[in-house]
C-alpha atoms as a PDB file:
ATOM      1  CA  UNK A   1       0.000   0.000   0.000  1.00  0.00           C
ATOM      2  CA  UNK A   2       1.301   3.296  -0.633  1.00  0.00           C
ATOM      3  CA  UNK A   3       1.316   5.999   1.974  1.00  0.00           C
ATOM      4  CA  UNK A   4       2.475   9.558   2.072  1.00  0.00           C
ATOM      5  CA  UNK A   5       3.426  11.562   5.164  1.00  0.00           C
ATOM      6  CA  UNK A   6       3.745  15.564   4.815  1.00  0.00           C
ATOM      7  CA  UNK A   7       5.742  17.157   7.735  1.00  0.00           C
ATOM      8  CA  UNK A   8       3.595  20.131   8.384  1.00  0.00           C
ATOM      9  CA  UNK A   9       5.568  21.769  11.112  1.00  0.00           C
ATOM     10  CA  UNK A  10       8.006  24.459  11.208  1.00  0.00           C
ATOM     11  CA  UNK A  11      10.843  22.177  12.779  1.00  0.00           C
ATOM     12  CA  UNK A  12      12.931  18.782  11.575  1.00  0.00           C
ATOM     13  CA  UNK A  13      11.152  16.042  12.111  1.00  0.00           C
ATOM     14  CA  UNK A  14      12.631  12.028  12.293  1.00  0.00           C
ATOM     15  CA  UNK A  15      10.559   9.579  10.852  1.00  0.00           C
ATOM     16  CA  UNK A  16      10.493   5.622  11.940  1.00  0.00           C
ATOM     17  CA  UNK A  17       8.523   2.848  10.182  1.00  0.00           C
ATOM     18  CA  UNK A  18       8.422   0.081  12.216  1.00  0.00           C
ATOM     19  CA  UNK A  19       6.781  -3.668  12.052  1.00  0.00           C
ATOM     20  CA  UNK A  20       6.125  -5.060  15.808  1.00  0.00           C
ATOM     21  CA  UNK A  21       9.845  -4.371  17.514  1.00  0.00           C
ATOM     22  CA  UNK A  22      11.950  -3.839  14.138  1.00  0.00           C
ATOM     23  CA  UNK A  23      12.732  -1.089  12.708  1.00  0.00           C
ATOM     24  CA  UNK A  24      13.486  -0.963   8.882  1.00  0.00           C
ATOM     25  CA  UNK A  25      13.605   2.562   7.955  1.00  0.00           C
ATOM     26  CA  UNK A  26      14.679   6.153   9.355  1.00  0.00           C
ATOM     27  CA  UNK A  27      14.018   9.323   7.725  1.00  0.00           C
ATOM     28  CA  UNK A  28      14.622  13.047   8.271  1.00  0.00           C
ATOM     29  CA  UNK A  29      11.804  15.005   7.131  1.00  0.00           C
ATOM     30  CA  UNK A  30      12.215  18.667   6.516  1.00  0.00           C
ATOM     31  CA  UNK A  31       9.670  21.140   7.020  1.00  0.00           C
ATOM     32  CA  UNK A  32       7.236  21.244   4.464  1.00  0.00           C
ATOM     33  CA  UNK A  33       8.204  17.950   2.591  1.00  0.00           C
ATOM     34  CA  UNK A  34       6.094  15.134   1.947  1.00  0.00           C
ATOM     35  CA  UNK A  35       7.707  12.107   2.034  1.00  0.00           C
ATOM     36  CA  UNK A  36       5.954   8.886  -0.259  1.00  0.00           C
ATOM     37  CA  UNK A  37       6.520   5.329   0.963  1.00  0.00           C
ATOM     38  CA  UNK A  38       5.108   1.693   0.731  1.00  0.00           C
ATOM     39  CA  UNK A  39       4.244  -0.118   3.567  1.00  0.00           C
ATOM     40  CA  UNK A  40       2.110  -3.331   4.790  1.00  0.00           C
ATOM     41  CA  UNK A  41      -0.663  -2.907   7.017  1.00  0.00           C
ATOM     42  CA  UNK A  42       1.374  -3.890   9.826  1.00  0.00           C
ATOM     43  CA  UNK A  43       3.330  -1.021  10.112  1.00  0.00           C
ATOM     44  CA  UNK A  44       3.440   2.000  12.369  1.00  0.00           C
ATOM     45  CA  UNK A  45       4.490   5.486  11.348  1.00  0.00           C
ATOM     46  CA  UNK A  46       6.497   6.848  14.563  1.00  0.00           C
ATOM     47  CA  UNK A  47       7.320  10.786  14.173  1.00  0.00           C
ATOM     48  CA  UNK A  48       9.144  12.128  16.798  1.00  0.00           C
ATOM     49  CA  UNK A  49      10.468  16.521  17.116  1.00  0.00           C
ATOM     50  CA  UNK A  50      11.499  18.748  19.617  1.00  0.00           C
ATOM     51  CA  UNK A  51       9.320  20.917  20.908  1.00  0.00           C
ATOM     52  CA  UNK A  52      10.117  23.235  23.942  1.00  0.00           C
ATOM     53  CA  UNK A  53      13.474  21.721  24.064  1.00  0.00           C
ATOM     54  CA  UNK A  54      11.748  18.151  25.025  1.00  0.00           C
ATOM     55  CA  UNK A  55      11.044  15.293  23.025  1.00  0.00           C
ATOM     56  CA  UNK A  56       7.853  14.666  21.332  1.00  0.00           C
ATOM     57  CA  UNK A  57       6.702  10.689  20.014  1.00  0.00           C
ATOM     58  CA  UNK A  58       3.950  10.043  18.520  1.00  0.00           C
ATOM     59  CA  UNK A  59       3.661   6.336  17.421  1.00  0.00           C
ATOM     60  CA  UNK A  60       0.182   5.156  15.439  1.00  0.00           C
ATOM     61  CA  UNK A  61      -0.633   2.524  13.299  1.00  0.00           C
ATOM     62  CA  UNK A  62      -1.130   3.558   9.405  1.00  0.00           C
ATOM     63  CA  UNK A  63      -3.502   1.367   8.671  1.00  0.00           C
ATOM     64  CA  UNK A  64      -6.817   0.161  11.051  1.00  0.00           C
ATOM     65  CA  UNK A  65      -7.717  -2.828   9.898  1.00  0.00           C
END
């Protein structure tokens, strides 16, 4: 399935795809870019920035199936 993620912030973001505990692929995303990627339903987008000078996850499956 093919997915696209579009950083929408003002700051760098790092981007994780994960299936259950592995990882297979890091990103940088720069402000304003959209990033396109193909995945299984499986996997979980993890996006993680600074904000405030502390760390901000946010982990979610990209599919609910």
């Amino acid at each position: 399935m093919m997915f696209h993620y579009t950083n929408a912030t003002d700051r760098l973001q790092a981007v994780r795809l994960t299936e259950g505990s592995i990882c297979y692929f890091d990103r940088l995303v720069f402000p304003g870019d959209r990033w396109l990627f193909e995945v299984s339903p499986e996997t979980y987008l993890e996006v993680r920035s600074l904000c405030d000078g502390e760390e901000v996850v946010v982990r979610s499956p990209l599919c609910d199936s």
